[in-house]
PDB file of N, CA and C in Angstrom:
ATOM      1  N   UNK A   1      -1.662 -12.851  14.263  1.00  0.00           N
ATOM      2  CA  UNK A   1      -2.492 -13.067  13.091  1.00  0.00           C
ATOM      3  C   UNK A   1      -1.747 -12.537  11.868  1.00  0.00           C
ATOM      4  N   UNK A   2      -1.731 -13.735  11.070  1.00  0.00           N
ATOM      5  CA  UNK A   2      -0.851 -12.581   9.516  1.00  0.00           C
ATOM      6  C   UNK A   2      -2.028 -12.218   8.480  1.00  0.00           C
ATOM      7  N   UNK A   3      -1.295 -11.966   7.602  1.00  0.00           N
ATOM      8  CA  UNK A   3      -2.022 -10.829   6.304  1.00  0.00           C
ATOM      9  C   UNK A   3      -3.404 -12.510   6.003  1.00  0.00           C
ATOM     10  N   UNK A   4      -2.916 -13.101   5.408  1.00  0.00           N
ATOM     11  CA  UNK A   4      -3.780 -13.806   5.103  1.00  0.00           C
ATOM     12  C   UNK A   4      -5.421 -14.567   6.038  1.00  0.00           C
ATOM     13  N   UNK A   5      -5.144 -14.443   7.308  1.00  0.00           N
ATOM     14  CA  UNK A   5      -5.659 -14.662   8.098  1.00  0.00           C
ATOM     15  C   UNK A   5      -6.783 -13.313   8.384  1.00  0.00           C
ATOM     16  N   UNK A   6      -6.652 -12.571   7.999  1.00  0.00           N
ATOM     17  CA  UNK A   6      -7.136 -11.193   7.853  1.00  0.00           C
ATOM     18  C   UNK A   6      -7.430 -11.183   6.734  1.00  0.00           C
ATOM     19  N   UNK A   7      -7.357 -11.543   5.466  1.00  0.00           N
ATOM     20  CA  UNK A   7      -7.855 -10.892   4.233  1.00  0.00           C
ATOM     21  C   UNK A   7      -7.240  -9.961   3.448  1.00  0.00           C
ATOM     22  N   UNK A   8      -5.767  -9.845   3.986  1.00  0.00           N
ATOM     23  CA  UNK A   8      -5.447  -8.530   3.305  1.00  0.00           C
ATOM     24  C   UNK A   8      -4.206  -9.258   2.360  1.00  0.00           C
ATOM     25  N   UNK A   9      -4.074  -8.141   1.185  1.00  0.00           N
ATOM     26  CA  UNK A   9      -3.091  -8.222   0.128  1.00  0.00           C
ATOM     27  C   UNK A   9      -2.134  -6.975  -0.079  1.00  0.00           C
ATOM     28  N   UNK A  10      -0.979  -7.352  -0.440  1.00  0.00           N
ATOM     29  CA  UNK A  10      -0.276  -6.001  -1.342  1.00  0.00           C
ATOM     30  C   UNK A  10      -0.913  -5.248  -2.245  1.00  0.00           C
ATOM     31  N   UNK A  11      -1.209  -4.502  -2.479  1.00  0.00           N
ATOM     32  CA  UNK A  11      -1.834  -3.616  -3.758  1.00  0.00           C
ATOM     33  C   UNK A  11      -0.928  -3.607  -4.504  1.00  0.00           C
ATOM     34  N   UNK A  12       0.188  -2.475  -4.103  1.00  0.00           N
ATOM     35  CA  UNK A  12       1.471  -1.876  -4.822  1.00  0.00           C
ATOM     36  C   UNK A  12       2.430  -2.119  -3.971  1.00  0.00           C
ATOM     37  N   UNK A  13       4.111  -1.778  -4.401  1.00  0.00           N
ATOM     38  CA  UNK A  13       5.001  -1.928  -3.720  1.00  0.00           C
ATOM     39  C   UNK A  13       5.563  -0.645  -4.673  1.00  0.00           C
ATOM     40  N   UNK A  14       6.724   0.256  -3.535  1.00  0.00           N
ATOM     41  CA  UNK A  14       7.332   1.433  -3.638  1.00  0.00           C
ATOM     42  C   UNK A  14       8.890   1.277  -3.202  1.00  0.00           C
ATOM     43  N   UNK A  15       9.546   2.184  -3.875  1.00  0.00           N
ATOM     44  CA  UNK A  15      11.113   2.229  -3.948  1.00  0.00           C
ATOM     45  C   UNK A  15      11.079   3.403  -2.741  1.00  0.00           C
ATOM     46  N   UNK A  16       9.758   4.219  -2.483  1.00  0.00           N
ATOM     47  CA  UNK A  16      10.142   5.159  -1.997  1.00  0.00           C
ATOM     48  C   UNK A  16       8.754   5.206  -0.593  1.00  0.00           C
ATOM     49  N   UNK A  17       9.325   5.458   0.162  1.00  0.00           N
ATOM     50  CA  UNK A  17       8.337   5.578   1.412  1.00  0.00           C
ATOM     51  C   UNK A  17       6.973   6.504   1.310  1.00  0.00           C
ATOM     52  N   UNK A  18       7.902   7.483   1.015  1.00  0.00           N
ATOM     53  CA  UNK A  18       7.181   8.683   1.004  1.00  0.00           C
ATOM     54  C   UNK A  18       5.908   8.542  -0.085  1.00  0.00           C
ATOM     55  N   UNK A  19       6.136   7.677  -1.238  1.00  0.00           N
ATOM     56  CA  UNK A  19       5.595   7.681  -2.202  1.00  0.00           C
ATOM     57  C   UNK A  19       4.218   6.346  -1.615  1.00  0.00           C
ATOM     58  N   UNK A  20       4.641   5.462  -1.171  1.00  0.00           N
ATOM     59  CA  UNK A  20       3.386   4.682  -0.431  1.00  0.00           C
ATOM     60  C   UNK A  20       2.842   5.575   0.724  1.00  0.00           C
ATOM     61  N   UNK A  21       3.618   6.558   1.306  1.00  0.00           N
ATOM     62  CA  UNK A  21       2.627   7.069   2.219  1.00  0.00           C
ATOM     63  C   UNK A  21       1.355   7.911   1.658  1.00  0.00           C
ATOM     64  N   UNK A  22       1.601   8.534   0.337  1.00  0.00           N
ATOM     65  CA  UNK A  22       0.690   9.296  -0.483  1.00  0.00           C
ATOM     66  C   UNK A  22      -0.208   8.735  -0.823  1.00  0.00           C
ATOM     67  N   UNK A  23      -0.270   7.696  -1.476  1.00  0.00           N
ATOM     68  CA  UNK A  23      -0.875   6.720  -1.812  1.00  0.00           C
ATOM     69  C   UNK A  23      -2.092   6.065  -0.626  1.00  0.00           C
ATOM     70  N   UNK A  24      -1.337   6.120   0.047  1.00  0.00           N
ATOM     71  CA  UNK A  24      -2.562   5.386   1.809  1.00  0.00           C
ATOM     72  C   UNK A  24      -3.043   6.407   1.927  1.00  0.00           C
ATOM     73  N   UNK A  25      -2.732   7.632   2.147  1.00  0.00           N
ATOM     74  CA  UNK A  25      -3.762   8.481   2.319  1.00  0.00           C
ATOM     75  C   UNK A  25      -4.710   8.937   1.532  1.00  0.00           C
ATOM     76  N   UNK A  26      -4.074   8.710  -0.053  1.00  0.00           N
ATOM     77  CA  UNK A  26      -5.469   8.776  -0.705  1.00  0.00           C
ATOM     78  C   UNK A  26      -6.667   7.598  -0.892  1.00  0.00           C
ATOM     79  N   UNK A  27      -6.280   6.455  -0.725  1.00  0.00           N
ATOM     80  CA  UNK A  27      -7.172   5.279  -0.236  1.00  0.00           C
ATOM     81  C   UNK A  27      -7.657   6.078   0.890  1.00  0.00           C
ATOM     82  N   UNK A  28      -7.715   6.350   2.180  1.00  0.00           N
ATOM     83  CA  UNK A  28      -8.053   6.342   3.319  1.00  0.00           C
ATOM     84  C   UNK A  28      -8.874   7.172   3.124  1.00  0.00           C
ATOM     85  N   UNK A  29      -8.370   8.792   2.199  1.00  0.00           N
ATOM     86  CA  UNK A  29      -9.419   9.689   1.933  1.00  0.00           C
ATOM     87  C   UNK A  29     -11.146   9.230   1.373  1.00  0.00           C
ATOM     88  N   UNK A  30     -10.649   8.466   0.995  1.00  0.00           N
ATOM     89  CA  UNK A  30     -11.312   7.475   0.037  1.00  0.00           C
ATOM     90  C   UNK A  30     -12.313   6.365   0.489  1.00  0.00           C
ATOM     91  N   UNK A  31     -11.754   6.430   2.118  1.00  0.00           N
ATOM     92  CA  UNK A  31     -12.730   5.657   3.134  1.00  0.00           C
ATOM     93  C   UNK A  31     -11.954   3.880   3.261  1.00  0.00           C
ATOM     94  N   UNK A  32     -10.925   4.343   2.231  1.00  0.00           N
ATOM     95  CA  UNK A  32     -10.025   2.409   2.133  1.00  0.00           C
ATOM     96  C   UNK A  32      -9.375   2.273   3.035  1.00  0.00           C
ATOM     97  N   UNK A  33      -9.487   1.401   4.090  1.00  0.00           N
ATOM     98  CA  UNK A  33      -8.919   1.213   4.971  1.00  0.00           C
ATOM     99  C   UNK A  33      -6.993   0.580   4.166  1.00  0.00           C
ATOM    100  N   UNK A  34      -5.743   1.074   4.631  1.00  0.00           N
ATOM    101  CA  UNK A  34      -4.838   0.725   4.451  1.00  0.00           C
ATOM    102  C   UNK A  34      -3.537   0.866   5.634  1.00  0.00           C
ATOM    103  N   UNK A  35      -2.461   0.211   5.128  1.00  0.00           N
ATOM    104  CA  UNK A  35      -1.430   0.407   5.997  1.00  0.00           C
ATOM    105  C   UNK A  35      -0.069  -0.198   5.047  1.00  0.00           C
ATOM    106  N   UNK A  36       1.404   0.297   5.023  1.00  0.00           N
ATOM    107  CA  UNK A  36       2.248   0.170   4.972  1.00  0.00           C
ATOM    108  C   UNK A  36       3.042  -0.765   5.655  1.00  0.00           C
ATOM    109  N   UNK A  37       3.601  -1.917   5.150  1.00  0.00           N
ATOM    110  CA  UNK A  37       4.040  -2.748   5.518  1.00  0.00           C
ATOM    111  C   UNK A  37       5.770  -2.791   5.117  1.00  0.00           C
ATOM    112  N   UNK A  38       6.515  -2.846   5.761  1.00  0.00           N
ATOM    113  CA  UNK A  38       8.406  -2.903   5.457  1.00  0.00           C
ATOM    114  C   UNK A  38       8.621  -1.244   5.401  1.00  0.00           C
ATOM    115  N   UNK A  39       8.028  -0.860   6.307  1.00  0.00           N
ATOM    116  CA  UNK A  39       7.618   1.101   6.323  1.00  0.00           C
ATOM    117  C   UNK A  39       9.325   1.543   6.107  1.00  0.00           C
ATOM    118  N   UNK A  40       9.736   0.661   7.573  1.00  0.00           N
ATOM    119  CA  UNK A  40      11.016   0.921   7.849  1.00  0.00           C
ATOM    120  C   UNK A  40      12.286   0.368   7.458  1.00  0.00           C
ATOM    121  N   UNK A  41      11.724  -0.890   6.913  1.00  0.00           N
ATOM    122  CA  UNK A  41      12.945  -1.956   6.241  1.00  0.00           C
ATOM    123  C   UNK A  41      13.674  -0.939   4.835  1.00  0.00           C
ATOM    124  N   UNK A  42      12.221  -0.876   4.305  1.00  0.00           N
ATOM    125  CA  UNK A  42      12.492  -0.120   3.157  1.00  0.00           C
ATOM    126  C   UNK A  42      13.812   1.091   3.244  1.00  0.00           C
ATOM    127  N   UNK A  43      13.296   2.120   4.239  1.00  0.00           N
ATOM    128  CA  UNK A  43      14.613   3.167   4.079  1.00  0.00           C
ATOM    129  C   UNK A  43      15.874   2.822   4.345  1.00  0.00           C
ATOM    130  N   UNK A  44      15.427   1.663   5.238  1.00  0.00           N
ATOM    131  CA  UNK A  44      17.293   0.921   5.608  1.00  0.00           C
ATOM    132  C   UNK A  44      17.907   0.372   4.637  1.00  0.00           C
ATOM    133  N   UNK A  45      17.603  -0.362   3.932  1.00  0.00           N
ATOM    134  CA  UNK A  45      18.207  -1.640   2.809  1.00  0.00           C
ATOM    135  C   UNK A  45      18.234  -0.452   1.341  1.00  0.00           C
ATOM    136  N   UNK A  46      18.865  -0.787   0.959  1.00  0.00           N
ATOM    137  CA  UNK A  46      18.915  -0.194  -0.843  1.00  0.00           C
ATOM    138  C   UNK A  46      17.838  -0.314  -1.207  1.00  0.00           C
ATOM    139  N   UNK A  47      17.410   0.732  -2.629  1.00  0.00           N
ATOM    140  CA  UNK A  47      16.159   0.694  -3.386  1.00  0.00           C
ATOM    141  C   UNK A  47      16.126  -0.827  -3.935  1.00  0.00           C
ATOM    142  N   UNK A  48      14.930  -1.229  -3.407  1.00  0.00           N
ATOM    143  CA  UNK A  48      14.204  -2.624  -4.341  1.00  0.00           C
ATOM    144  C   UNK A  48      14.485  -3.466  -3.221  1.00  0.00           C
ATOM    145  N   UNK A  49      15.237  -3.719  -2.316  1.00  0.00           N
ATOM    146  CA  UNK A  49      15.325  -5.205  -1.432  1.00  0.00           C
ATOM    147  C   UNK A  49      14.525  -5.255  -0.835  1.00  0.00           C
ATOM    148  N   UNK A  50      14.169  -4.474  -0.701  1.00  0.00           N
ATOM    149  CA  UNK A  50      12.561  -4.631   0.890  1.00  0.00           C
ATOM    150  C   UNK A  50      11.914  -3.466   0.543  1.00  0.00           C
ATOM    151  N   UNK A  51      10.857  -3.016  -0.607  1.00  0.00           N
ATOM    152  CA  UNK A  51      10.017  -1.929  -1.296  1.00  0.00           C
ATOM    153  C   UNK A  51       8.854  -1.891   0.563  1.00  0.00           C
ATOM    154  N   UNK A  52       8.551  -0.840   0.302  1.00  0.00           N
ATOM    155  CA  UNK A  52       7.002  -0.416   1.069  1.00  0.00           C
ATOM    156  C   UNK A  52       6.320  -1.227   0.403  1.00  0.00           C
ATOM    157  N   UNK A  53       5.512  -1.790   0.995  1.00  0.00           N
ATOM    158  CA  UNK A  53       4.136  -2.481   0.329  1.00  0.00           C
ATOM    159  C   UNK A  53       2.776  -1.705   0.623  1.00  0.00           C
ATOM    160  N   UNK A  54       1.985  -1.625   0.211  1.00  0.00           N
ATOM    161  CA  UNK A  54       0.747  -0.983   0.397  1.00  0.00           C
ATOM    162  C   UNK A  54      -0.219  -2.033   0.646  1.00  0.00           C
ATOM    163  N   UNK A  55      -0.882  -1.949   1.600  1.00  0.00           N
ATOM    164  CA  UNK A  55      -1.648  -3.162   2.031  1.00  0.00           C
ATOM    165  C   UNK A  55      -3.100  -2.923   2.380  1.00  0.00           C
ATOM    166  N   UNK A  56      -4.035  -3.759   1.491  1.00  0.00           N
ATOM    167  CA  UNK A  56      -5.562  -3.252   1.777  1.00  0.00           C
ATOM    168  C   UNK A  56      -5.917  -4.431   1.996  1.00  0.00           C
ATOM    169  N   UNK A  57      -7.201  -4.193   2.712  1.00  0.00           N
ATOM    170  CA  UNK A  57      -8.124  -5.865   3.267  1.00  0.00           C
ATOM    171  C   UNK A  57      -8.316  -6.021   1.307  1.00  0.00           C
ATOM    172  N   UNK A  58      -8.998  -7.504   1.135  1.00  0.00           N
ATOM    173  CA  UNK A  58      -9.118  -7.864  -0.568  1.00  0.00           C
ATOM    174  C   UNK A  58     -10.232  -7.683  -0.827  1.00  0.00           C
ATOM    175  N   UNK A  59     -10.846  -7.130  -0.072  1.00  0.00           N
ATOM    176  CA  UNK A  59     -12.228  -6.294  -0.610  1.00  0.00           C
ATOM    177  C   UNK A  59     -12.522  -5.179  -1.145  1.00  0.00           C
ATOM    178  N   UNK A  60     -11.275  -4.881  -0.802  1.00  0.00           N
ATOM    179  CA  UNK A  60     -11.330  -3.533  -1.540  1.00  0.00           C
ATOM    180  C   UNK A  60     -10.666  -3.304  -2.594  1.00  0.00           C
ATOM    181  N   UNK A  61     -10.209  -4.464  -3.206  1.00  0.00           N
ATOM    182  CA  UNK A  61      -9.321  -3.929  -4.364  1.00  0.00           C
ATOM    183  C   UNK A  61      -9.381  -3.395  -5.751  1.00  0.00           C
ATOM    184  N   UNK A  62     -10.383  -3.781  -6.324  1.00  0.00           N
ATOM    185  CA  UNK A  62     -10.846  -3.372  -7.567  1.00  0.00           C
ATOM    186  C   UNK A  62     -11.107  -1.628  -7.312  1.00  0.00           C
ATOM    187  N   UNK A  63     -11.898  -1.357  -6.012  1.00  0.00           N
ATOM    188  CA  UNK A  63     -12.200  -0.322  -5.943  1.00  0.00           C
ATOM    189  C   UNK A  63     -10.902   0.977  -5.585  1.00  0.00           C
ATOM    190  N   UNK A  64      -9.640   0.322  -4.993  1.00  0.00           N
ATOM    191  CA  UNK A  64      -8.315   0.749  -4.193  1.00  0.00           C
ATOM    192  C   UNK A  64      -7.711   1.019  -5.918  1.00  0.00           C
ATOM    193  N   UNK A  65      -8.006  -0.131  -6.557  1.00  0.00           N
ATOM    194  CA  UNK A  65      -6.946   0.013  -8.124  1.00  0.00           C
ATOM    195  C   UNK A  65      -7.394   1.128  -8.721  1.00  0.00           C
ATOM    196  N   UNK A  66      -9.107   1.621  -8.613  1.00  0.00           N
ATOM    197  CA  UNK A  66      -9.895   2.449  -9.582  1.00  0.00           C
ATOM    198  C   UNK A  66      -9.482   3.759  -9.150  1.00  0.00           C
ATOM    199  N   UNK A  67      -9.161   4.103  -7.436  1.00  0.00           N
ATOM    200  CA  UNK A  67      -8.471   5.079  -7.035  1.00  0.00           C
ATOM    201  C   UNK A  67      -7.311   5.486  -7.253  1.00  0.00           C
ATOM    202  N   UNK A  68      -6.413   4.886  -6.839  1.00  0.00           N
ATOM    203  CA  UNK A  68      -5.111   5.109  -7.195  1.00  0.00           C
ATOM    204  C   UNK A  68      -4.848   5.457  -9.461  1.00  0.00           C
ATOM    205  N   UNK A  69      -5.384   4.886 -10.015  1.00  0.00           N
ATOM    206  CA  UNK A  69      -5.426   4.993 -11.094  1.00  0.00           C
ATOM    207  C   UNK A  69      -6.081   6.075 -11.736  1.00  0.00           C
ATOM    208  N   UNK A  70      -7.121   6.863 -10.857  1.00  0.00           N
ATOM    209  CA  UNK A  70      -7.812   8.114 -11.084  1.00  0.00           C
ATOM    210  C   UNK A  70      -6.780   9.003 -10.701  1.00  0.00           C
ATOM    211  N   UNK A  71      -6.164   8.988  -9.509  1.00  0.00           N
ATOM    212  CA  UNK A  71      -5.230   9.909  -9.055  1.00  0.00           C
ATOM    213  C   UNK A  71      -3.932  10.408  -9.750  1.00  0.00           C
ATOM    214  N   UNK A  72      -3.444   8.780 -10.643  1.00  0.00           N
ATOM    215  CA  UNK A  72      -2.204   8.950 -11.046  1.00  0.00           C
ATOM    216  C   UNK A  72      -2.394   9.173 -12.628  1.00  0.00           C
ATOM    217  N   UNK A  73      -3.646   9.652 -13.033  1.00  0.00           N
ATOM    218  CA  UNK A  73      -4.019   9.916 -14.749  1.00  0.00           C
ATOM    219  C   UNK A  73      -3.812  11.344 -14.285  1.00  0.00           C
TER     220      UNK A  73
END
């Protein structure tokens, strides 16, 4: 089954792993279901060819943007 078949979208995309992993956990704290997608591509390949993606079902997004945007003010 892929992303679309499921409902889910990229939110954000990251140069840095570590930096989408922060991010999912504060969605999750948050009750947003998420997951990291190119978790591992990412640290292999140079910054930018294959970023972390942050990935939420599309129901949640307005509410995933209002989080992450509280966090990062």
């Amino acid at each position: 089954m892929n992303m679309s078949e499921k409902n889910l979208i990229v939110i954000r995309e990251y140069d840095s792993v570590n930096d989408a992993e922060w991010d999912k956990s504060i969605l999750e704290g948050e009750g947003i279901w998420a997951t990291i997608q190119n978790e591992i591509m990412s640290a292999l390949y140079p910054t930018g060819v294959m970023p972390a993606q942050l990935v939420i079902q599309a129901k949640d997004k307005q509410r995933a943007e209002e989080v992450l945007e509280a966090y990062s003010s």
